[in-house]
C-alpha atoms as a PDB file:
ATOM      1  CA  UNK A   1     -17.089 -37.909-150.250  1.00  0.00           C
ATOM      2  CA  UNK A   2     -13.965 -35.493-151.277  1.00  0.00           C
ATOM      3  CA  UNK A   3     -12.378 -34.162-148.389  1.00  0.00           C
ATOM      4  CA  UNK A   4     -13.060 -30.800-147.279  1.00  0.00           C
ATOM      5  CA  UNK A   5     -10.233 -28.096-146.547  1.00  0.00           C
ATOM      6  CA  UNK A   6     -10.079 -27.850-142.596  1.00  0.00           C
ATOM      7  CA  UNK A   7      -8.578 -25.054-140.779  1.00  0.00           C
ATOM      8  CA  UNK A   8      -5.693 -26.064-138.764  1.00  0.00           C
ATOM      9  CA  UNK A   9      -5.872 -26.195-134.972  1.00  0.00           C
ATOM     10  CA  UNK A  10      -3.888 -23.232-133.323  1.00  0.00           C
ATOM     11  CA  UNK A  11      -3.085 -21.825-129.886  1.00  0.00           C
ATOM     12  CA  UNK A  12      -6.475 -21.098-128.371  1.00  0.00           C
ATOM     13  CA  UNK A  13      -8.765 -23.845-129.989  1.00  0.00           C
ATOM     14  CA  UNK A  14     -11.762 -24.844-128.316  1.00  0.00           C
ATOM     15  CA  UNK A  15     -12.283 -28.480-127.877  1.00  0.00           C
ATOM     16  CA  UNK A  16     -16.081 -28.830-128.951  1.00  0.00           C
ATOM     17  CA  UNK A  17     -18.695 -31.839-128.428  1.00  0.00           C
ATOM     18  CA  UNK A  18     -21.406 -33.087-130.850  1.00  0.00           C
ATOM     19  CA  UNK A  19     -24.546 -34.607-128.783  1.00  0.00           C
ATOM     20  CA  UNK A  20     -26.930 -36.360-130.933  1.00  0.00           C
ATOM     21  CA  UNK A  21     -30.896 -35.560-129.639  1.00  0.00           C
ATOM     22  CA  UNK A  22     -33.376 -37.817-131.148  1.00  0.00           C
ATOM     23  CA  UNK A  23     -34.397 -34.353-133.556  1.00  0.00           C
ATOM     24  CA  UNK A  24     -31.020 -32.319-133.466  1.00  0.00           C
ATOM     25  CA  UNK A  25     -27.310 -32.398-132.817  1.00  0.00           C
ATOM     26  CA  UNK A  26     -26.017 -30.011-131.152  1.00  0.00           C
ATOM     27  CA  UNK A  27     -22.428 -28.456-131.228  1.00  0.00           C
ATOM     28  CA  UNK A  28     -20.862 -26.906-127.946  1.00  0.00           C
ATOM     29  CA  UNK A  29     -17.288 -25.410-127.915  1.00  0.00           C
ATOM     30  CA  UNK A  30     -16.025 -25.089-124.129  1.00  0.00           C
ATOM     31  CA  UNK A  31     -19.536 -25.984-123.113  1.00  0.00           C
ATOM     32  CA  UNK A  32     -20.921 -23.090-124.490  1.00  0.00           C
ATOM     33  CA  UNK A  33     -23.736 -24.029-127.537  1.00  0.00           C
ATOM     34  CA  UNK A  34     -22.729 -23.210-131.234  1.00  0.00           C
ATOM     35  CA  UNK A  35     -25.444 -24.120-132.909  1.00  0.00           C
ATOM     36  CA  UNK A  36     -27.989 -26.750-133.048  1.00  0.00           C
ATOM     37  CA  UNK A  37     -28.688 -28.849-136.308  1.00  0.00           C
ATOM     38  CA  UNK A  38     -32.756 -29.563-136.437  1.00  0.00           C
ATOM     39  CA  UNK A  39     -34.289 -32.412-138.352  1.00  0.00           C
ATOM     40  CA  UNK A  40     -37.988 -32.571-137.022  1.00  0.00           C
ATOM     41  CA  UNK A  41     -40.579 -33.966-139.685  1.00  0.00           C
ATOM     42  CA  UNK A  42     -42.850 -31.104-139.449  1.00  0.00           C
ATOM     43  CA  UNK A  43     -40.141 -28.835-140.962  1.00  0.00           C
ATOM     44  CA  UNK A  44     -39.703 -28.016-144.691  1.00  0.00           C
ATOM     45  CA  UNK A  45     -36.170 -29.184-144.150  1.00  0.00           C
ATOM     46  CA  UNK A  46     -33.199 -29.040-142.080  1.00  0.00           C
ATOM     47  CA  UNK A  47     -31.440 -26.127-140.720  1.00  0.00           C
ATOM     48  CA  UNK A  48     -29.402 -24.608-138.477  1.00  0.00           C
ATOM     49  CA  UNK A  49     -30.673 -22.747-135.289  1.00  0.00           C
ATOM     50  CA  UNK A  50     -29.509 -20.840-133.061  1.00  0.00           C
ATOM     51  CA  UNK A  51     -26.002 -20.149-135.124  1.00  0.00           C
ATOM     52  CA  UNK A  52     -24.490 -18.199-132.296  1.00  0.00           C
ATOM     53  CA  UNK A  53     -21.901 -15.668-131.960  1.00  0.00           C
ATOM     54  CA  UNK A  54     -18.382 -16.437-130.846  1.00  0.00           C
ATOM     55  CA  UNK A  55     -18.597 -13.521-128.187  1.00  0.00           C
ATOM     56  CA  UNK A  56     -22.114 -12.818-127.620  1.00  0.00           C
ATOM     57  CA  UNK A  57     -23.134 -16.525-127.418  1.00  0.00           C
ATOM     58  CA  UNK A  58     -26.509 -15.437-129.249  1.00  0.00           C
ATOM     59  CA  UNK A  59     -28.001 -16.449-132.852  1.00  0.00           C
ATOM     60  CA  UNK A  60     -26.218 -14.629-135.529  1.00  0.00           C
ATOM     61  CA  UNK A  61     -29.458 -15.634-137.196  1.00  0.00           C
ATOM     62  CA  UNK A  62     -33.104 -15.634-136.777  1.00  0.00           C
ATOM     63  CA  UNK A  63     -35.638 -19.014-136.743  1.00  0.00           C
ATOM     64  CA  UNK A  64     -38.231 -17.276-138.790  1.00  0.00           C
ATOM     65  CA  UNK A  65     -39.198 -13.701-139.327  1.00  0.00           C
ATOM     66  CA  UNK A  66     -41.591 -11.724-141.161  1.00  0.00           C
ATOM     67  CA  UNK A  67     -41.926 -11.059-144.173  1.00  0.00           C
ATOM     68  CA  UNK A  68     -40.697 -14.858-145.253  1.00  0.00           C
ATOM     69  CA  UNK A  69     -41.321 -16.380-142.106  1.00  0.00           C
ATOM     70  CA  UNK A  70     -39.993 -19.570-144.340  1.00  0.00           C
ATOM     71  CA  UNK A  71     -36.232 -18.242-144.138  1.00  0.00           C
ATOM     72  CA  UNK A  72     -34.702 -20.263-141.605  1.00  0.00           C
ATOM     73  CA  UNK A  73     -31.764 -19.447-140.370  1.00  0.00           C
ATOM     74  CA  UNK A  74     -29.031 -21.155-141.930  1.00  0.00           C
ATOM     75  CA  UNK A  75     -30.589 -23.826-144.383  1.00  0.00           C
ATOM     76  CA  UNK A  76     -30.345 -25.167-147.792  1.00  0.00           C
ATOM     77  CA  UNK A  77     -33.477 -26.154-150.169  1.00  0.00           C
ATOM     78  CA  UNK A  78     -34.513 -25.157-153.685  1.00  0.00           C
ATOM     79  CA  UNK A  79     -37.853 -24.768-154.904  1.00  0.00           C
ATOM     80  CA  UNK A  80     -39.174 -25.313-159.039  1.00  0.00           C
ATOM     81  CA  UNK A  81     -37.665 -29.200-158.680  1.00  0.00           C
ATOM     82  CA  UNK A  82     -39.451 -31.711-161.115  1.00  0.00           C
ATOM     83  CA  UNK A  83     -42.948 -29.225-159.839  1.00  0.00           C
ATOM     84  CA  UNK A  84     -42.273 -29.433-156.544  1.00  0.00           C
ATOM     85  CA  UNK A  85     -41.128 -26.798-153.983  1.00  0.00           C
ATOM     86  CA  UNK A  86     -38.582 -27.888-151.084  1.00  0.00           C
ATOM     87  CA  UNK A  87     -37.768 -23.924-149.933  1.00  0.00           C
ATOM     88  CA  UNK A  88     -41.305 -22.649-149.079  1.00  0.00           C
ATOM     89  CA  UNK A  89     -45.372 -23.647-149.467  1.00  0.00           C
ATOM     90  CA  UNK A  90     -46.719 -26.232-147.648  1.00  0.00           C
ATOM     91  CA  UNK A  91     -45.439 -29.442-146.731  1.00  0.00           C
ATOM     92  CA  UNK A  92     -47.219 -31.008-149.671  1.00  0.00           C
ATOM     93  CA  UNK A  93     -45.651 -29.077-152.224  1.00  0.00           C
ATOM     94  CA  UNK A  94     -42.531 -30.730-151.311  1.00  0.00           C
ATOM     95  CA  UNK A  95     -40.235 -31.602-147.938  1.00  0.00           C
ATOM     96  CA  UNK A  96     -36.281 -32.335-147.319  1.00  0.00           C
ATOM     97  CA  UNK A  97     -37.024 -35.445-144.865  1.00  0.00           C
ATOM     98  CA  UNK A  98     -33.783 -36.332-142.618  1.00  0.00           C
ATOM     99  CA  UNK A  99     -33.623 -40.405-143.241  1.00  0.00           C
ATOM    100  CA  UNK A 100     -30.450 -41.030-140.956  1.00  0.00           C
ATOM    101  CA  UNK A 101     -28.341 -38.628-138.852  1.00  0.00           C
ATOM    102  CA  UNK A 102     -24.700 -39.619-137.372  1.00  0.00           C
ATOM    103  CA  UNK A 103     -22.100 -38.122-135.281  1.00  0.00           C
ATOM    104  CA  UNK A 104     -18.522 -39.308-136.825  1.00  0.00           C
ATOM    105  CA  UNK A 105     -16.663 -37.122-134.332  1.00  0.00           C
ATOM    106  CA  UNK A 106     -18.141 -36.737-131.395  1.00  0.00           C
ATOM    107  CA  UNK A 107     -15.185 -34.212-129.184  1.00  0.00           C
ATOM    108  CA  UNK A 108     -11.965 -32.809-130.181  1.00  0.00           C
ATOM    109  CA  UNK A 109     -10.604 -30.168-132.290  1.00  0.00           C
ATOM    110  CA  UNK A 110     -13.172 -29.939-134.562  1.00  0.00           C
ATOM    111  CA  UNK A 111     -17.413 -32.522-134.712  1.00  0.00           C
ATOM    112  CA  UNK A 112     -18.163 -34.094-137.650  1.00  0.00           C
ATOM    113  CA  UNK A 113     -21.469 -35.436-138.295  1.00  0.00           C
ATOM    114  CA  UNK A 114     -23.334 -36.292-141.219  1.00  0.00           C
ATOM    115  CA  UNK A 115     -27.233 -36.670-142.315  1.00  0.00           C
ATOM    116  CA  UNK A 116     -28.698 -38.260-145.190  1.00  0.00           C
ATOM    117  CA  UNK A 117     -32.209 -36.731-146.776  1.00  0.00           C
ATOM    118  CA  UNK A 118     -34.860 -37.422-149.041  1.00  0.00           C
ATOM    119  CA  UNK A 119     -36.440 -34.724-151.454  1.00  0.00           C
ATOM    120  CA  UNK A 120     -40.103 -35.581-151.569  1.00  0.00           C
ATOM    121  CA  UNK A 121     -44.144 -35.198-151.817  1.00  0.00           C
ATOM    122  CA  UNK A 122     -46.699 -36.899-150.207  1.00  0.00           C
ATOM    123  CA  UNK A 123     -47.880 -39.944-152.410  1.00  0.00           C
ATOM    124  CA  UNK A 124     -45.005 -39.716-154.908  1.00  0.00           C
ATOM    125  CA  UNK A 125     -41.542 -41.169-155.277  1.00  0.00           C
ATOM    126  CA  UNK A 126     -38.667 -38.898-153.947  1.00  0.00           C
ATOM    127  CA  UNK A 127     -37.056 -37.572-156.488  1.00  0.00           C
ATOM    128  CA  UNK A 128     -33.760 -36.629-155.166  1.00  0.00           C
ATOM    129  CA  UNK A 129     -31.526 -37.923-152.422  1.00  0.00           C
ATOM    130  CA  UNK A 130     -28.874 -35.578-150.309  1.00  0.00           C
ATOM    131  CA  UNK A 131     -25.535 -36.662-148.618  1.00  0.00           C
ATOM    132  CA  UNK A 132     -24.874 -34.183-146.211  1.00  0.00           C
ATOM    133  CA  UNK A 133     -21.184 -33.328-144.046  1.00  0.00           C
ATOM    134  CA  UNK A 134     -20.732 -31.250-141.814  1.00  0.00           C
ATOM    135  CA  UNK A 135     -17.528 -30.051-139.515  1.00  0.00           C
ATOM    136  CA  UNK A 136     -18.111 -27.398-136.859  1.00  0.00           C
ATOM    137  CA  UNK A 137     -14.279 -26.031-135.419  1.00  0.00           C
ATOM    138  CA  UNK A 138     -13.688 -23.137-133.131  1.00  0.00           C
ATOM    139  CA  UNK A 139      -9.651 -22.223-134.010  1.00  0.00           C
ATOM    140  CA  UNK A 140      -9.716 -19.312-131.547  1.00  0.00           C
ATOM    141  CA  UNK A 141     -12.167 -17.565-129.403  1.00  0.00           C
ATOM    142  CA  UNK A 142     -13.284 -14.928-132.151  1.00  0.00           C
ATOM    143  CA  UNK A 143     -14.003 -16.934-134.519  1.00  0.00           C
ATOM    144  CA  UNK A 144     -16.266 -20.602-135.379  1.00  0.00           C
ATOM    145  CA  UNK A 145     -16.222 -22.224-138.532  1.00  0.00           C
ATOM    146  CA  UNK A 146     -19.235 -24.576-139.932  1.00  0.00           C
ATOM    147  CA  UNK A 147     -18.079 -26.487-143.116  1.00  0.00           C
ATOM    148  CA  UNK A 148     -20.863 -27.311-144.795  1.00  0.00           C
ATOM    149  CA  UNK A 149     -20.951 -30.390-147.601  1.00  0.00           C
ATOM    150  CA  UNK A 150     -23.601 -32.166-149.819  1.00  0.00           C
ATOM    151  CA  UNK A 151     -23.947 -34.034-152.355  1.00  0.00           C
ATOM    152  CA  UNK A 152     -26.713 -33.981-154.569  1.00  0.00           C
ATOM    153  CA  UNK A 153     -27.902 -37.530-156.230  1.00  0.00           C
ATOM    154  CA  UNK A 154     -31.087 -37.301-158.611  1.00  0.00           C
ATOM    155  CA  UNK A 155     -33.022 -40.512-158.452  1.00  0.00           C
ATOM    156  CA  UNK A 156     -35.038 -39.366-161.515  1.00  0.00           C
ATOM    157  CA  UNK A 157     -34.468 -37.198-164.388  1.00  0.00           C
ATOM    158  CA  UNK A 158     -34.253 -33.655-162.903  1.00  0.00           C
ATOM    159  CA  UNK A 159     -35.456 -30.394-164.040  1.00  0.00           C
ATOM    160  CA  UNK A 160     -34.403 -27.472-161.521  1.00  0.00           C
ATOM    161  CA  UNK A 161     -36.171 -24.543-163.322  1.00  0.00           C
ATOM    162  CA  UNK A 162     -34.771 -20.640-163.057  1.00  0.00           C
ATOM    163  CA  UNK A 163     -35.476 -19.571-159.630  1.00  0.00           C
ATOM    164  CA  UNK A 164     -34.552 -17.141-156.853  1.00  0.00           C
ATOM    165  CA  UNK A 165     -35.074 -19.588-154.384  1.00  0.00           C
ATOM    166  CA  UNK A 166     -32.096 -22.048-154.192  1.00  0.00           C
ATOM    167  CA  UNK A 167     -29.715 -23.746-152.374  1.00  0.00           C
ATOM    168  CA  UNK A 168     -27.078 -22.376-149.150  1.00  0.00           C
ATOM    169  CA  UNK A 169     -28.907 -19.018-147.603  1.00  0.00           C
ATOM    170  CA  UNK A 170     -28.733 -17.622-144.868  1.00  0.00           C
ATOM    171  CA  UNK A 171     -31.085 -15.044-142.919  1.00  0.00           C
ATOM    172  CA  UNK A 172     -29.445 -12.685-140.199  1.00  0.00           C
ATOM    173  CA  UNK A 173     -31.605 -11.417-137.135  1.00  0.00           C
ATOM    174  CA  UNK A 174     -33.339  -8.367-137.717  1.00  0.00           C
ATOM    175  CA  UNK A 175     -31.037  -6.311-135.499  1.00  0.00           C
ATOM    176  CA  UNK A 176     -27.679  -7.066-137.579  1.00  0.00           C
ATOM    177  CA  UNK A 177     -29.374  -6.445-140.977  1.00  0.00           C
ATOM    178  CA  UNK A 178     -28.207  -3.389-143.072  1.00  0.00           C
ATOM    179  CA  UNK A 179     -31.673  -2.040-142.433  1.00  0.00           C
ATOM    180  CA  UNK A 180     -30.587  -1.512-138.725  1.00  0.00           C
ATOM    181  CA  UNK A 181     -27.035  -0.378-139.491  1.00  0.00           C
ATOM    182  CA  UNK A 182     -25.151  -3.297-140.725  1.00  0.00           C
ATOM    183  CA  UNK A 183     -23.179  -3.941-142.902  1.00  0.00           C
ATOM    184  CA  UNK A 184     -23.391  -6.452-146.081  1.00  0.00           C
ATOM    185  CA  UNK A 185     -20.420  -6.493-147.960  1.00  0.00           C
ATOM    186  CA  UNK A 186     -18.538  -8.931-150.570  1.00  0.00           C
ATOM    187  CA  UNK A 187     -14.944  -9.563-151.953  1.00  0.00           C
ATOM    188  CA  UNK A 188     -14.752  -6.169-153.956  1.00  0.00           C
ATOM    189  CA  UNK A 189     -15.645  -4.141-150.564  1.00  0.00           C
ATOM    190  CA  UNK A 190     -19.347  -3.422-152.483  1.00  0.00           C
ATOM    191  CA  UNK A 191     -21.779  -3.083-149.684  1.00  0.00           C
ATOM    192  CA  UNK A 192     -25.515  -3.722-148.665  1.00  0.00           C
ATOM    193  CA  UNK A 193     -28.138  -4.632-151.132  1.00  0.00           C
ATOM    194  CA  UNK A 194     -27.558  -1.853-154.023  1.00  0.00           C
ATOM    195  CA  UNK A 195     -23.776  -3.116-154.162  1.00  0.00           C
ATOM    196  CA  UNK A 196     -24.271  -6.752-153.866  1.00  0.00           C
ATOM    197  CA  UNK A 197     -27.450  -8.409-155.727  1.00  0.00           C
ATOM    198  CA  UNK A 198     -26.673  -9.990-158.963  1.00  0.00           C
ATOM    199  CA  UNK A 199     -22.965  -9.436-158.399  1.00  0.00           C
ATOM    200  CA  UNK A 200     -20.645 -12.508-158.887  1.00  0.00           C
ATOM    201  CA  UNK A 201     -18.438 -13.040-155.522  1.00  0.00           C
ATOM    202  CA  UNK A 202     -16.526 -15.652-154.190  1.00  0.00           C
ATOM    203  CA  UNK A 203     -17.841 -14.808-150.669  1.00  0.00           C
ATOM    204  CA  UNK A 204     -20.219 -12.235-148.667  1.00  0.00           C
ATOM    205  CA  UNK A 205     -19.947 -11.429-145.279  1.00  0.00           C
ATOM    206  CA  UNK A 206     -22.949  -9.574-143.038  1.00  0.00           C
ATOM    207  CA  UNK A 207     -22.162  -7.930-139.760  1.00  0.00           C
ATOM    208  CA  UNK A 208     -23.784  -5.723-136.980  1.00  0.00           C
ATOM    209  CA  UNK A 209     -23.624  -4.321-133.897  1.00  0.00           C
ATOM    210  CA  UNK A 210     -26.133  -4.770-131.284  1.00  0.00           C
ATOM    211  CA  UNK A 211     -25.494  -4.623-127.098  1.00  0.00           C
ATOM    212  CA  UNK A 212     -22.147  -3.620-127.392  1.00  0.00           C
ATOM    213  CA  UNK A 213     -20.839  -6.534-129.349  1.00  0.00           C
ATOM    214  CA  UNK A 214     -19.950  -6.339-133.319  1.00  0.00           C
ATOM    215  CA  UNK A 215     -20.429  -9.626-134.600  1.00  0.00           C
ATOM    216  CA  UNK A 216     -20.551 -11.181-138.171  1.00  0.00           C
ATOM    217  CA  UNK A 217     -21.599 -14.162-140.304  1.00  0.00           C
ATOM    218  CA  UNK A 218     -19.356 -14.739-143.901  1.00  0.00           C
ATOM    219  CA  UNK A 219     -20.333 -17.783-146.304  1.00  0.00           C
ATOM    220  CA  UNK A 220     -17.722 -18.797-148.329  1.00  0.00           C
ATOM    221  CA  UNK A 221     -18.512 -20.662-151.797  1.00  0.00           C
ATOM    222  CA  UNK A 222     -15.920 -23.237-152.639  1.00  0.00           C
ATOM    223  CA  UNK A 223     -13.656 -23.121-155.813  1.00  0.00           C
ATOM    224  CA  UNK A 224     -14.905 -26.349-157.119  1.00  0.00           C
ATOM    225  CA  UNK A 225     -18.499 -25.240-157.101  1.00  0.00           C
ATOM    226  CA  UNK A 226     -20.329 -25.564-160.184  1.00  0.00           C
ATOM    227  CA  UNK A 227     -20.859 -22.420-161.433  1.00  0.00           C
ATOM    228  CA  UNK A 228     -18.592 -20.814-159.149  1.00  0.00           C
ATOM    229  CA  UNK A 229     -18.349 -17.892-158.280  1.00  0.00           C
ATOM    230  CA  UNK A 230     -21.990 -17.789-158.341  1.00  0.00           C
ATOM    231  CA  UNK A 231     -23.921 -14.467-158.446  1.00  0.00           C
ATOM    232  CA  UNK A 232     -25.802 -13.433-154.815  1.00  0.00           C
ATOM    233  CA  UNK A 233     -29.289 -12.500-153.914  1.00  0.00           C
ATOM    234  CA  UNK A 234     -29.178 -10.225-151.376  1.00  0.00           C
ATOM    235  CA  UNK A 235     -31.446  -8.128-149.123  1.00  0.00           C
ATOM    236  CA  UNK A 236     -31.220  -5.298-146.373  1.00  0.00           C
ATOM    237  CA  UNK A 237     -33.505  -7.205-144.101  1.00  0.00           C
ATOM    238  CA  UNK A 238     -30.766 -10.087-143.695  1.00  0.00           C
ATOM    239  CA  UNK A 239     -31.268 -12.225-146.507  1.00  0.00           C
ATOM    240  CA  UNK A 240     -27.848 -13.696-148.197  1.00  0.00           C
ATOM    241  CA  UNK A 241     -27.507 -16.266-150.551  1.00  0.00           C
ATOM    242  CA  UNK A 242     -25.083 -17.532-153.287  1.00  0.00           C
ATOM    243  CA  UNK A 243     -27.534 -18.279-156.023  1.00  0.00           C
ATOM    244  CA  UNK A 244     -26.788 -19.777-159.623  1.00  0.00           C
ATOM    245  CA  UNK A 245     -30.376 -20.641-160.246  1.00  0.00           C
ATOM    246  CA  UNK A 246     -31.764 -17.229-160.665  1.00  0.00           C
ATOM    247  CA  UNK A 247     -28.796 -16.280-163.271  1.00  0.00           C
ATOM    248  CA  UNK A 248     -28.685 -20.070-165.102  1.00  0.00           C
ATOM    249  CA  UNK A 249     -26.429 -20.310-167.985  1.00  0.00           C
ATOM    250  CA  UNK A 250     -29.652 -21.088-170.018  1.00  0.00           C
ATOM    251  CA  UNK A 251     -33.830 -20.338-169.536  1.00  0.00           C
ATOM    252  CA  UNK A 252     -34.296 -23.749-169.376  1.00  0.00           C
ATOM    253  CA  UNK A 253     -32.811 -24.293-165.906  1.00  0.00           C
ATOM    254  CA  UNK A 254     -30.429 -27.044-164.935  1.00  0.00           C
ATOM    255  CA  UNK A 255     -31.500 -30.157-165.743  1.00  0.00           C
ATOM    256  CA  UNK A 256     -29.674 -33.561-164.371  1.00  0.00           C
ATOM    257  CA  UNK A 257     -29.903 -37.441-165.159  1.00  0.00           C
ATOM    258  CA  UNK A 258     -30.781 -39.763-162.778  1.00  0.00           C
ATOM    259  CA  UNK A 259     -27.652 -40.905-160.868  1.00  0.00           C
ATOM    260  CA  UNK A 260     -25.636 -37.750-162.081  1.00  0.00           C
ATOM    261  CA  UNK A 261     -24.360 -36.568-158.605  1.00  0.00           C
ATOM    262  CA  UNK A 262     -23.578 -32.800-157.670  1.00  0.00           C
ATOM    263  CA  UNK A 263     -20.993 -31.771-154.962  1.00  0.00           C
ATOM    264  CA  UNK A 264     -21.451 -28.564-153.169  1.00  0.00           C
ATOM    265  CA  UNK A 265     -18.930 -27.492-150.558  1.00  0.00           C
ATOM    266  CA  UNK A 266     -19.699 -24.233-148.238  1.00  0.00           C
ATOM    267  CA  UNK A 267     -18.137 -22.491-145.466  1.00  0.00           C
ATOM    268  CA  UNK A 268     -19.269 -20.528-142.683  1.00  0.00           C
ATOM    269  CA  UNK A 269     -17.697 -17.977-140.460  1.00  0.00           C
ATOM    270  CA  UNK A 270     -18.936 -16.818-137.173  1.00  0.00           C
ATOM    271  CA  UNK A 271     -16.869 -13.926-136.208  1.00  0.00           C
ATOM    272  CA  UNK A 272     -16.399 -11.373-133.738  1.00  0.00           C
ATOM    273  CA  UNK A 273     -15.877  -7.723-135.276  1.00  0.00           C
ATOM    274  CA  UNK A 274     -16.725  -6.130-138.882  1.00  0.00           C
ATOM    275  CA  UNK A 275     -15.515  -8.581-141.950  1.00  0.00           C
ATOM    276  CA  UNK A 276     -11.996  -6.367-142.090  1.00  0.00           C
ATOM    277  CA  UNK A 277     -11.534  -6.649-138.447  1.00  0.00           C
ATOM    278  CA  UNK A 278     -12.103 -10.493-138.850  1.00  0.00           C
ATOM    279  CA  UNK A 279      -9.737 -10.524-141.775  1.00  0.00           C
ATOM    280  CA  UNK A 280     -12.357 -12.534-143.471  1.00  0.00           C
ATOM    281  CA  UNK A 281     -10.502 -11.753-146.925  1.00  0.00           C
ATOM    282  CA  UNK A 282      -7.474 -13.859-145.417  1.00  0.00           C
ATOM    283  CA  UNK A 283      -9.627 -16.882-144.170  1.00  0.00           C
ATOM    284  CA  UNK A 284     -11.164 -16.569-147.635  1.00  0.00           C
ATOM    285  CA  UNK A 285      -7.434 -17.161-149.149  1.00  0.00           C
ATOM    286  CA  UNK A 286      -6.965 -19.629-146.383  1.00  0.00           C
ATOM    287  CA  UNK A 287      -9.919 -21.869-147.267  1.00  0.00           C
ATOM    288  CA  UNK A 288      -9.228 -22.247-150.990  1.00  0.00           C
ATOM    289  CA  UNK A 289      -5.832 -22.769-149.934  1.00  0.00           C
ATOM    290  CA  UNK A 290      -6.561 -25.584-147.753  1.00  0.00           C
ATOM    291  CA  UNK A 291      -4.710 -23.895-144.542  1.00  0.00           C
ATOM    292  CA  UNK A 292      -5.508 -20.086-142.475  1.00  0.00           C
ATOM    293  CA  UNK A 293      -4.345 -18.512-139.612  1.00  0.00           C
ATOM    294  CA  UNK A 294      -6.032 -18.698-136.159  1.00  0.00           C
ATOM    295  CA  UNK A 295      -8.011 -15.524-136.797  1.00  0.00           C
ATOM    296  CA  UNK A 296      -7.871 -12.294-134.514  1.00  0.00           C
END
């Protein structure tokens, strides 16, 4: 796998601990839980949950909520793959199976661990295989960073047909979504839904206030992306995602050979404070830069 851009430890760091569960690892910094990373074979796929708040020490994010109770959290899936759906529908219409998790890092500076899944229906072959890295680092008190990796490997000839519903998303709890008074904004300083869906960004960011804390979540799409920077579908109930597939170069979708490999890099930011007050434009410079600053 290509290495991924890190951010460099500064005064303050957290040390952090990975601790493998037989269906999750979880990621503490000082003890205190980040976020949990949940591979049980009754779920669509794997995601993130809780993805807590560097100061509040709640989920950014919310498990499921109406009206697409299917949203979870932080996740990545795609559905219209070879006629099967791996985002929403039943678990027959198509499932992101976890075949092998590992910690590589279990304490320091920064966890790494690492999961390999299977894109499949019941009865059938699977038709694509995943290679997923992650690396969870908390460079000052304000601010945790989830670097998120995978690599794509078709084991068939793959149609991915024009969709809405694909790849890195994220879904904020109702109470920091711009329908409550937050605030979704990308690298231009456009804002909330009306300024943000269908716009081409290198990065979003979606923040909130709610018991007296101002907390945020940024995802950050990496340079090297295909297709980068991709377009966003956005909502005002909490719903972000960098999404190529619903803007495709062509009608037809993307289509891939069997054994032709796609690399996908993302990061996330969990921040305390509105995306200016995190300087999230400056992490954004740091990350394709390979280096940042310890944050505010």
């Amino acid at each position: 796998m290509a290495a991924l851009m890190l951010l460099p430890v500064c005064a303050g760091a957290a040390s952090l601990r990975a601790v493998l569960q037989k269906e999750q690892i979880d990621v503490l910094a000082q003890e205190q839980l980040v976020t949990s990373y949940k591979v049980n074979k009754k779920q669509k796929y794997p995601y993130f949950f809780p993805v807590n708040g560097p100061v509040s020490h709640a989920s950014l994010t919310t498990e499921t909520s109406e009206p697409f109770p299917h949203h979870r959290s932080l996740f990545f899936g795609c559905d219209r793959v070879n006629g099967g759906n791996y985002w929403q529908d039943s678990l027959r219409a198509g499932q992101i199976v976890s075949l092998e998790m590992k910690v590589e890092k279990a304490e320091g500076e920064e966890v790494v661990f690492t999961d390999t899944c299977e894109w499949r229906q019941p009865g059938k072959a699977p038709v694509l295989r995943d290679y997923r890295q992650i690396t969870v680092s908390a460079p000052s008190d304000s601010v945790h960073v989830i670097d998120f990796q995978i690599r794509l490997v078709p084991l068939t000839a793959l149609h991915i047909e024009k969709t809405n519903h694909s790849l890195f998303a994220a879904r904020m709890v109702p109470e920091l979504s711009a329908e409550k008074g937050g605030v979704l904004m990308n690298a231009a300083g456009d804002t909330n839904e009306a300024g943000t869906f269908g716009i081409v960004s290198p990065w979003c960011d979606y923040s909130g206030s709610r018991q007296g804390n101002t907390e945020g979540l940024a995802i950050f799409q990496h340079p090297e992306n295909p297709c980068y920077p991709a377009p966003w579908f956005t909502r005002d109930y909490g719903f972000f995602s960098p999404t190529p597939l619903y803007w495709p170069p062509s009608d037809d979708g993307i289509r891939l050979q069997e054994g032709e490999e796609l690399l996908l890099r993302y990061r996330v930011i969990l921040h305390a404070g509105t995306a200016e007050e995190a300087g999230i434009p400056a992490l954004f410079e740091a990350y394709t830069a390979g280096a940042a600053s310890c944050g505010n």
